[in-house]
N, C-alpha and C. Protein backbone atom coordinates (compact mmCIF):
# COMPACT_ATOMS: atom_id res chain seq x y z
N UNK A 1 46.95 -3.81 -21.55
CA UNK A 1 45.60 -3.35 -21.74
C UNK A 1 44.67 -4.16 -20.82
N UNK A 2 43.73 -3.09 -20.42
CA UNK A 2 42.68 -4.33 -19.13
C UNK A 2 41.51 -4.74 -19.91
N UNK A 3 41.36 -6.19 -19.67
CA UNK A 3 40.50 -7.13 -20.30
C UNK A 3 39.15 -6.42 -19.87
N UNK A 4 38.61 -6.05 -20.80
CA UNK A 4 37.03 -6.04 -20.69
C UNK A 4 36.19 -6.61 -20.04
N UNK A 5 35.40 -6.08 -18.47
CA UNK A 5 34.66 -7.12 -17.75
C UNK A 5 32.95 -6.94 -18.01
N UNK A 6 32.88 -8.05 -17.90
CA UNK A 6 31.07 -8.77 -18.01
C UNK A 6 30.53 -8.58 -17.37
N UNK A 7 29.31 -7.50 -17.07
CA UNK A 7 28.36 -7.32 -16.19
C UNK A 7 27.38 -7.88 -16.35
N UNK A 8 26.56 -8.40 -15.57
CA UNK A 8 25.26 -9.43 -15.69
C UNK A 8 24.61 -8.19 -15.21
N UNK A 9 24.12 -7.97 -16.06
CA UNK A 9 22.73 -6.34 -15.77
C UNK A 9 21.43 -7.45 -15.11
N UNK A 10 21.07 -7.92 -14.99
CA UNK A 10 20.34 -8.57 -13.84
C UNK A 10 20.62 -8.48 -12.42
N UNK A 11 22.00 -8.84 -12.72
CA UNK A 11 22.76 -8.61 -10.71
C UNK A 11 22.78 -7.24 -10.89
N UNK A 12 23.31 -6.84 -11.61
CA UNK A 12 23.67 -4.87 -11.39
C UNK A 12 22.43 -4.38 -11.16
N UNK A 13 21.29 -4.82 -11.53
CA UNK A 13 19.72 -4.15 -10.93
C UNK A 13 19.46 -4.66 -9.86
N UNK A 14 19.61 -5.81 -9.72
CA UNK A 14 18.77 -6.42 -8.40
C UNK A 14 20.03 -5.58 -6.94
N UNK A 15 21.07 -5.92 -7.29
CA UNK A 15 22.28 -4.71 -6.17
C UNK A 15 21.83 -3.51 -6.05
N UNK A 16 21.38 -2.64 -7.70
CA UNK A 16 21.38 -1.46 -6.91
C UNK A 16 20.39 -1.07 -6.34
N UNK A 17 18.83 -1.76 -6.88
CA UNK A 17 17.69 -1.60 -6.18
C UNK A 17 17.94 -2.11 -4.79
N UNK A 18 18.89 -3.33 -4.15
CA UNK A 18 18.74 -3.33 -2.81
C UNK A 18 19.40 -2.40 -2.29
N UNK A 19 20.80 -2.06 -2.40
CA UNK A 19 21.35 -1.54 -1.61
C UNK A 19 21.65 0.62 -2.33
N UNK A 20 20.84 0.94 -2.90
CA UNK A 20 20.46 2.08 -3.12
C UNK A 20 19.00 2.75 -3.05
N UNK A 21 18.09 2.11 -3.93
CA UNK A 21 17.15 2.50 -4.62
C UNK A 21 15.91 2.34 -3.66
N UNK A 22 15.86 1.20 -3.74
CA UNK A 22 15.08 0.75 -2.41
C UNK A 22 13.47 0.54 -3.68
N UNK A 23 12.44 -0.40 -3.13
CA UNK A 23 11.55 -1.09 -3.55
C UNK A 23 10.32 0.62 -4.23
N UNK A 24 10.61 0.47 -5.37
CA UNK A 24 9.51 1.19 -6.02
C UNK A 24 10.33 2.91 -6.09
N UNK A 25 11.10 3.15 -5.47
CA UNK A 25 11.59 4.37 -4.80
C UNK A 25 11.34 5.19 -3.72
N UNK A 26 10.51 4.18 -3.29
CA UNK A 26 9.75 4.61 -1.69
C UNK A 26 10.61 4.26 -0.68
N UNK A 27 10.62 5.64 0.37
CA UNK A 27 11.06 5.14 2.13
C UNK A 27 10.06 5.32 2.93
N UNK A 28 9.79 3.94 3.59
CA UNK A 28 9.01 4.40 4.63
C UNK A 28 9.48 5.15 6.11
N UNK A 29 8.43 5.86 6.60
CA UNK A 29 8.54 6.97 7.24
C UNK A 29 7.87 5.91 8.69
N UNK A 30 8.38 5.84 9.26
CA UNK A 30 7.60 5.30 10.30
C UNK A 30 6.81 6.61 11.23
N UNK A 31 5.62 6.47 11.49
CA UNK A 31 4.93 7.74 12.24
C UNK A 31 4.69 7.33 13.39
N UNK A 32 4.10 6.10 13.62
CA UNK A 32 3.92 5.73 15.45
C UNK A 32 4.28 3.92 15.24
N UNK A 33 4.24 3.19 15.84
CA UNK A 33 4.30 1.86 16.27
C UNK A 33 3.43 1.47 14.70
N UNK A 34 1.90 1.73 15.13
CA UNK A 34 1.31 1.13 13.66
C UNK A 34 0.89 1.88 12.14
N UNK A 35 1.61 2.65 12.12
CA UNK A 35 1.07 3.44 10.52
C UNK A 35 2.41 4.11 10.56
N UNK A 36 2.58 4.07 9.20
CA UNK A 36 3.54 4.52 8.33
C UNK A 36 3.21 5.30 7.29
N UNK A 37 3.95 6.17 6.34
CA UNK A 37 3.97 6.90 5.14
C UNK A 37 5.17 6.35 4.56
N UNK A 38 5.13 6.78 2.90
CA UNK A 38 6.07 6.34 2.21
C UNK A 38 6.31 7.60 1.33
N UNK A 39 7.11 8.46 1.06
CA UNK A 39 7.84 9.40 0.09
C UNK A 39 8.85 8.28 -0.54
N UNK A 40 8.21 9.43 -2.07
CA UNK A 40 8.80 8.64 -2.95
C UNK A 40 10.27 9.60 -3.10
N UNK A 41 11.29 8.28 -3.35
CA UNK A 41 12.64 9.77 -4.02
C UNK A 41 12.86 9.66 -5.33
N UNK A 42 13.25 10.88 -5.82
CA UNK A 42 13.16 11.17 -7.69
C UNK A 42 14.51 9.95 -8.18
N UNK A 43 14.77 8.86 -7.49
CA UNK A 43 15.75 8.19 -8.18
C UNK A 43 15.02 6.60 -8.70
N UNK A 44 15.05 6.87 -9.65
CA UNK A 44 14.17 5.32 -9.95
C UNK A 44 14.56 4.16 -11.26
N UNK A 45 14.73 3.03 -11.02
CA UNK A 45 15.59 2.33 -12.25
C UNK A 45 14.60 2.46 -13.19
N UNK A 46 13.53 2.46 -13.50
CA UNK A 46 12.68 2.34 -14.46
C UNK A 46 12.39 4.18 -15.01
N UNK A 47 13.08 5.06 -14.63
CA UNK A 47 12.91 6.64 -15.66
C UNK A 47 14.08 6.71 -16.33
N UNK A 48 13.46 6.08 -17.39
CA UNK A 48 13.95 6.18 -18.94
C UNK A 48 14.60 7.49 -19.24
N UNK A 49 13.91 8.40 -18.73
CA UNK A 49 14.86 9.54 -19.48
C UNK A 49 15.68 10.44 -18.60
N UNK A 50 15.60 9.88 -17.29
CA UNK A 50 16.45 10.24 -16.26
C UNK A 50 16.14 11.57 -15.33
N UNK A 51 14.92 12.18 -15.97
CA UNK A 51 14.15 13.29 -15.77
C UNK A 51 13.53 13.70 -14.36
N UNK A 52 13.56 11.97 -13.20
CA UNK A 52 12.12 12.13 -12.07
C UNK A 52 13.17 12.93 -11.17
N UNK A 53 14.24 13.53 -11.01
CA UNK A 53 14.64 14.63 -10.04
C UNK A 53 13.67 15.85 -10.70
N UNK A 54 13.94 16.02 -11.88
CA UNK A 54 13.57 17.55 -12.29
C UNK A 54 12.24 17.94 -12.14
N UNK A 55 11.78 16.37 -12.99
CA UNK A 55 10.23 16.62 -12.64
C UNK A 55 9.98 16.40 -11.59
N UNK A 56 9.99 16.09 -10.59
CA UNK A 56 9.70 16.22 -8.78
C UNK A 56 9.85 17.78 -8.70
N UNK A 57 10.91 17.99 -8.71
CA UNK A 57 11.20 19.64 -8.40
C UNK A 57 10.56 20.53 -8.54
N UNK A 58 9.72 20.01 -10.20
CA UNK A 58 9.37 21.28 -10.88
C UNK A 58 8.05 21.08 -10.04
N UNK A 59 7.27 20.10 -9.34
CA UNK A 59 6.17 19.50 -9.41
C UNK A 59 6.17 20.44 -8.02
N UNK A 60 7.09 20.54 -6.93
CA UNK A 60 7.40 20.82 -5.81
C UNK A 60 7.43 22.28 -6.13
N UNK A 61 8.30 22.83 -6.71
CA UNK A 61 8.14 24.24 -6.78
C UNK A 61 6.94 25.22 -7.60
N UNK A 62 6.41 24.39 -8.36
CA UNK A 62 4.84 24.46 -8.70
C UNK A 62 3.70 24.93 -7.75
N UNK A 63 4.39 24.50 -6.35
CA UNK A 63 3.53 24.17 -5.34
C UNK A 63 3.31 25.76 -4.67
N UNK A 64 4.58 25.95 -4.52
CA UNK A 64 4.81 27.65 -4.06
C UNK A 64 5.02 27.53 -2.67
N UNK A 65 4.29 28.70 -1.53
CA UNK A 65 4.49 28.25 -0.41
C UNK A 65 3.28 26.96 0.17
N UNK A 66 2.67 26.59 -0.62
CA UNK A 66 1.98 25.31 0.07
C UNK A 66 2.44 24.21 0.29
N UNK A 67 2.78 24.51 1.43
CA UNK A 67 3.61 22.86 1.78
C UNK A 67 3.00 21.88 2.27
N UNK A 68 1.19 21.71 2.33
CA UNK A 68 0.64 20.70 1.98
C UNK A 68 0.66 20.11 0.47
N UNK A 69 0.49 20.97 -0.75
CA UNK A 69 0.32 20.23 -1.44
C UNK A 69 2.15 19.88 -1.92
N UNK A 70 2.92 20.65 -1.74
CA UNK A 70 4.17 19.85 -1.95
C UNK A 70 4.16 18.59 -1.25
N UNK A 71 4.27 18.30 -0.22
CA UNK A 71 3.89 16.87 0.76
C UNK A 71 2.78 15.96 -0.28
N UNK A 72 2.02 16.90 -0.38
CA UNK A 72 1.12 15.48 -1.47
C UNK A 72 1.68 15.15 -2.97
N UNK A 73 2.76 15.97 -3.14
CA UNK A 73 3.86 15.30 -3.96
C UNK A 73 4.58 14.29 -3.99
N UNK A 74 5.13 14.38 -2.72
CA UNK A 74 6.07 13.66 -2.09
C UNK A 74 5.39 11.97 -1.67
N UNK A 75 4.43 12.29 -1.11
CA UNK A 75 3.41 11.15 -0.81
C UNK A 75 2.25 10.67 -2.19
N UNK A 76 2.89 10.77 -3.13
CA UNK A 76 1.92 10.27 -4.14
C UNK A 76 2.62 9.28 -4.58
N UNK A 77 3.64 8.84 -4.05
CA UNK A 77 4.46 7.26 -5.03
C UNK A 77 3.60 5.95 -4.86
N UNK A 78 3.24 5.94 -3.70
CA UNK A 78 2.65 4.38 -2.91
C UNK A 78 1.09 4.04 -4.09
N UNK A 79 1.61 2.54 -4.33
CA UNK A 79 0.34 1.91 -5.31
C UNK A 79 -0.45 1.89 -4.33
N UNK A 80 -0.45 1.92 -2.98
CA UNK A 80 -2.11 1.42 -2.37
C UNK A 80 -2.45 2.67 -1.45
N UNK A 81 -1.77 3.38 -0.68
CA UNK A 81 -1.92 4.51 0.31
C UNK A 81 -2.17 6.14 -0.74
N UNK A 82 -3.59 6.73 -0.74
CA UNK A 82 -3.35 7.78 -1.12
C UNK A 82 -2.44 9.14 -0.47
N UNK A 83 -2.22 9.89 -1.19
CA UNK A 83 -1.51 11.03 -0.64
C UNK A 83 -1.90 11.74 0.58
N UNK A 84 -3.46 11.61 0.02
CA UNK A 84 -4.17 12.46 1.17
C UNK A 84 -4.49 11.94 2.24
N UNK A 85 -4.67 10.53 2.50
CA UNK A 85 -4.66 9.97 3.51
C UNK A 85 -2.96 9.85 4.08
N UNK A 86 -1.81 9.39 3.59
CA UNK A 86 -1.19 9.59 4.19
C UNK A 86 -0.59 10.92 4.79
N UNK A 87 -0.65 12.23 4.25
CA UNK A 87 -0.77 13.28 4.59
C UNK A 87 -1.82 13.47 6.27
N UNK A 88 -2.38 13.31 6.30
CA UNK A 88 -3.47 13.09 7.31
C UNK A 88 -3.35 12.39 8.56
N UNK A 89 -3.02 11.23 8.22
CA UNK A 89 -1.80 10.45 8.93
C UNK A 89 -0.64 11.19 9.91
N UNK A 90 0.47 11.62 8.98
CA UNK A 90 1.04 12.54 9.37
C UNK A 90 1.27 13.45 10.05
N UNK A 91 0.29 14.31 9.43
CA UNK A 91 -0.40 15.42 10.27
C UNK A 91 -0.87 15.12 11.55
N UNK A 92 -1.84 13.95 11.57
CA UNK A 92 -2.22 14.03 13.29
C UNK A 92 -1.42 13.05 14.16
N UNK A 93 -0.08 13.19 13.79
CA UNK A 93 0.95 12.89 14.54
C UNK A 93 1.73 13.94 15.44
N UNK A 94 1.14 14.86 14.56
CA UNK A 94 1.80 16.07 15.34
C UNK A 94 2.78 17.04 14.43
N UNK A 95 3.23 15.96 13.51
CA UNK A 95 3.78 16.46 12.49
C UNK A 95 3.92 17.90 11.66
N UNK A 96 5.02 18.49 11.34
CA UNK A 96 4.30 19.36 10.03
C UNK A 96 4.80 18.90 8.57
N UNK A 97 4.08 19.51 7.45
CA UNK A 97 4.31 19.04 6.40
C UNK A 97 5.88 19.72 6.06
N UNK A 98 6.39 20.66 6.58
CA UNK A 98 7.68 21.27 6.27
C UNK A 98 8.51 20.11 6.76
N UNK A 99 8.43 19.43 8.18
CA UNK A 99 9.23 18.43 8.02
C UNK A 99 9.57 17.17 7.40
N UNK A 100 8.32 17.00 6.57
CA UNK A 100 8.18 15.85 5.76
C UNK A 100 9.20 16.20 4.32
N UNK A 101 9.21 17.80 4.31
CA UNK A 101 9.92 18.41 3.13
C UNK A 101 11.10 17.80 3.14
N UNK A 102 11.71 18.18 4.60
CA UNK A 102 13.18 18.15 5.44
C UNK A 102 13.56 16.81 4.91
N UNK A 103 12.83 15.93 5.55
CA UNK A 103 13.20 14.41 5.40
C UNK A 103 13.50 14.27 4.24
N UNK A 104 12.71 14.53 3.35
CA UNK A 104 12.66 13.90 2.14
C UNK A 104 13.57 14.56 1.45
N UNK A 105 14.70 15.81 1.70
CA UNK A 105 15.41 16.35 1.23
C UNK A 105 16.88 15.85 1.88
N UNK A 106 17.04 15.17 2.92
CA UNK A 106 18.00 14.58 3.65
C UNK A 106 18.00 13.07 2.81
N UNK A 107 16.96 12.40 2.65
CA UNK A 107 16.51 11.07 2.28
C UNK A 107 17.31 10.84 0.48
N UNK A 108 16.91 12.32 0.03
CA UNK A 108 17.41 12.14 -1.65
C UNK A 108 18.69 12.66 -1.47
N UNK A 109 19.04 13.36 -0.88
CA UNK A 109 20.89 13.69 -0.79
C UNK A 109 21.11 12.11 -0.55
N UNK A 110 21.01 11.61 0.53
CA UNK A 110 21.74 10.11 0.67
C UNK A 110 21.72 8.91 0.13
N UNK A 111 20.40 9.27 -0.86
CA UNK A 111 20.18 8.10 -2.13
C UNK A 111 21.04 8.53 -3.13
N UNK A 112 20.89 9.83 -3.32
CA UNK A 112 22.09 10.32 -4.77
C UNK A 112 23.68 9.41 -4.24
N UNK A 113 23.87 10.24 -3.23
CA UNK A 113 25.61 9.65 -2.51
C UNK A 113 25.63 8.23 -2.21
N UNK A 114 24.17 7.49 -1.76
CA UNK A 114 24.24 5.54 -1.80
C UNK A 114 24.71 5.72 -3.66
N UNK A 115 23.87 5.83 -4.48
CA UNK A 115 24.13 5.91 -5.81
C UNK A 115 25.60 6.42 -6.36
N UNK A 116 26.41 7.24 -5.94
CA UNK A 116 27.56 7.79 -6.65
C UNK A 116 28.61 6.64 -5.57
N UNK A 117 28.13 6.07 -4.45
CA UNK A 117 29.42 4.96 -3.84
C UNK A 117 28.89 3.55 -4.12
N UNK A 118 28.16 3.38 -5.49
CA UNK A 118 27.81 2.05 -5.22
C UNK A 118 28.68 1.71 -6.85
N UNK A 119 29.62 0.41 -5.93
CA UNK A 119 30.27 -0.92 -6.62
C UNK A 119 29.49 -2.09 -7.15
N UNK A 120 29.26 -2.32 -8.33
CA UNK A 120 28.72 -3.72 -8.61
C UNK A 120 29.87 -4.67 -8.36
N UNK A 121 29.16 -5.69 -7.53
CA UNK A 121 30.10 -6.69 -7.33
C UNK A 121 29.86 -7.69 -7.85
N UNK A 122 29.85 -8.00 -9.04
CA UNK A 122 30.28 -8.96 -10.00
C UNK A 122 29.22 -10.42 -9.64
């Protein structure tokens, strides 16, 4: 029979927030040399009920075809940068908000799959 192992849930958070989750659930987006955006992804250690994919989704498909205000979904995680300014940002990069969709739909596939290959290492 295999001996029962001890996880220190302190290390198992602080691992998976580095090497999955990433600080708050935000990636930053780099837009030129000096300004950035941050989308948030629906994976976060602190949702209790495991819900922030669905509710993102629902929040996103709420939106319809406006893919500004989906983008100001996406860009509403950051404690100090509003949505609409980073949206704006964005935008006069040249940007469109459909690609901010893109990203951020490439960005949560590879946080789910960091998440389904991540080992706590003891």
């Amino acid at each position: 029979m295999a001996k029962a192992k001890k996880i220190n849930v302190a290390a198992f958070e602080r691992q998976l927030a580095e090497n999955v989750i990433g600080d708050d659930s935000l990636k930053e987006l780099q837009v030129n040399a000096e300004e950035s955006v941050w989308i948030k992804i629906p994976v976060d250690l602190n949702d209790a009920t495991g819900s922030a994919i669905e509710d993102m989704r629902a929040q996103i498909i709420a939106c319809g075809d406006d893919a500004d205000a989906a983008a100001l979904v996406l860009l509403a995680g950051h404690p100090t940068f509003t949505a609409e300014d980073q949206l704006e940002t964005w935008k006069s990069s040249g940007r469109s908000a459909g690609l901010l969709m893109q990203m951020w739909a490439v960005l949560t596939r590879e946080t789910m799959q960091n998440l389904q290959d991540f080992r706590y290492r003891g």
